[in-house]
Structures are given as structure tokens and as C-alpha cells.
Protein backbone atom coordinates (compact mmCIF):
# COMPACT_ATOMS: atom_id res chain seq x y z
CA UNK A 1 -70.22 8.15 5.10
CA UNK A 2 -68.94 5.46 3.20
CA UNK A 3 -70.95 5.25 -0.78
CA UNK A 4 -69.62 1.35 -1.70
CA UNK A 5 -71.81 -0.81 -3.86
CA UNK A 6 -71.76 -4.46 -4.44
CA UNK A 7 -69.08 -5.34 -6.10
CA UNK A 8 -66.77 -2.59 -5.49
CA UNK A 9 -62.39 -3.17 -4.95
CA UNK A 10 -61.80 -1.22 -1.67
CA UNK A 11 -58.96 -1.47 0.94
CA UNK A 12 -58.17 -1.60 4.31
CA UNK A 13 -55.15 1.07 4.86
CA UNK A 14 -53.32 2.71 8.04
CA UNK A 15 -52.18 5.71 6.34
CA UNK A 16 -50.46 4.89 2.85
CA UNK A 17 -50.07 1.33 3.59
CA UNK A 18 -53.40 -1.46 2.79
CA UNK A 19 -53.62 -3.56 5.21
CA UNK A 20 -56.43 -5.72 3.43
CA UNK A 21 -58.15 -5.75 0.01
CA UNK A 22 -61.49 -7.05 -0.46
CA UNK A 23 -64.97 -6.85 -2.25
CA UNK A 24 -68.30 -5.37 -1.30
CA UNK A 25 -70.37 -8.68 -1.43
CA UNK A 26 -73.45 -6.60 -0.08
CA UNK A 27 -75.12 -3.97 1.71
CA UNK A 28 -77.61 -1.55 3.15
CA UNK A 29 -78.66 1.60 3.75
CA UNK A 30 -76.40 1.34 7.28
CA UNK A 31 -73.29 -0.99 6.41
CA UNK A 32 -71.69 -3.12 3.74
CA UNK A 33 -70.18 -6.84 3.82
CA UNK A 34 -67.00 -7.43 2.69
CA UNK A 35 -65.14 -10.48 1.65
CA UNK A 36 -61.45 -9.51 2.17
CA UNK A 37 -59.03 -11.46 -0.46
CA UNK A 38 -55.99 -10.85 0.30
CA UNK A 39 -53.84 -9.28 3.18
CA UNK A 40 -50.66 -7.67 3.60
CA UNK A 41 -48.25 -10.57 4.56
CA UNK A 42 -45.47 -8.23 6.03
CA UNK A 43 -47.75 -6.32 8.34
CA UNK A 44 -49.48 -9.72 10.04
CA UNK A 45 -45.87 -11.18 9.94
CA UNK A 46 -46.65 -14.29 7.90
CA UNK A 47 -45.69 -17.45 9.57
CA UNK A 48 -44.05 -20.54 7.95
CA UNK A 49 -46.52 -23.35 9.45
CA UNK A 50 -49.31 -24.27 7.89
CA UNK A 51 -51.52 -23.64 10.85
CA UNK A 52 -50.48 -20.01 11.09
CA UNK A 53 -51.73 -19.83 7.15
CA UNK A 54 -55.17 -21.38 8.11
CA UNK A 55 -55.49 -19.06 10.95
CA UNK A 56 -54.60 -15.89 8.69
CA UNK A 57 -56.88 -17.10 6.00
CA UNK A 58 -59.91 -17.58 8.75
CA UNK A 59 -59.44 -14.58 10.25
CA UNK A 60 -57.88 -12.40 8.23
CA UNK A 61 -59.83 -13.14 5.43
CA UNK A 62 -63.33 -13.06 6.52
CA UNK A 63 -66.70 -11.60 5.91
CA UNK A 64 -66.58 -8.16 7.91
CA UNK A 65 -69.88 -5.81 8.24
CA UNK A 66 -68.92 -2.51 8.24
CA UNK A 67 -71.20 0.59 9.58
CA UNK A 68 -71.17 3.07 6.66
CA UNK A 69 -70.52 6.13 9.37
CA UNK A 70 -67.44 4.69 10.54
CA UNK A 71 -65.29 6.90 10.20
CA UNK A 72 -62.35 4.75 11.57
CA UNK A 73 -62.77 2.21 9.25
CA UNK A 74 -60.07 3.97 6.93
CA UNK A 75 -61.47 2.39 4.06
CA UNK A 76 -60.77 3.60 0.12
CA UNK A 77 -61.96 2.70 -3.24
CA UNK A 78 -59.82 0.98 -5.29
CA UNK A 79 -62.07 0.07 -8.06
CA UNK A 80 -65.63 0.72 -9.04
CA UNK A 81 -68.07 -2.17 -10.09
């Protein structure tokens, strides 16, 4: 079970490599929000157009609600608040 708190630096990782870092912008007992700021531009293969950059940036970097059992989420703490 996942123990973030608003305002927490986690990431999003496969393994040794973060996919996505973001901040806990909330939360409950059952899951947190995050607001993911940046994402790993090698991974999502980065695209020259600017279209490709809006797309990244509106999906990629998002609001997600996470369930704190999740298990699969492969989430770490990068910084406390």
C-alpha cells in the first residue's frame, strides 16, 4: 500500500528507468491524484511536430488517480513534502 501525501515527488518507473515524475496534488484513504510534470522523452519517442508535443503534454501529463493497493502502479518516492 502506497503511504504518499500531498505534495510528495514520486515517479513512474519500469524497473530502473522513470517513466514519469509528478506530484501528489491530493488524496484519500483509497487513492492519490497526481499531476505528472514531466516524462521521459526517449521512452514515448518524442516527435518533432508540434501536435505530437500537445498530445504528449495532454496525455502524458495529466491528472491520474491512483488506487493506493495497486501494486502495479510501480510507483517510488522521490521526495518527501
Amino acid at each position: 500500500m502506497y503511504k504518499f501525501k500531498v505534495g510528495d515527488l514520486i515517479s513512474k518507473n519500469i524497473g530502473e528507468l522513470i517513466l514519469k515524475i509528478g506530484v501528489v496534488t491530493s488524496g484519500t484513504h483509497n487513492n492519490i491524484i497526481v499531476q505528472w510534470t514531466s516524462y521521459n522523452k526517449e521512452y514515448f519517442l518524442e516527435k518533432e511536430d508540434d501536435i505530437f508535443v500537445e498530445l504528449n503534454n495532454m496525455y502524458l501529463l495529466s491528472r491520474q488517480s491512483i488506487d493506493r493497493s495497486n501494486t502495479k502502479a510501480c510507483l517510488e518516492l522521490l521526495s518527501a513534502s
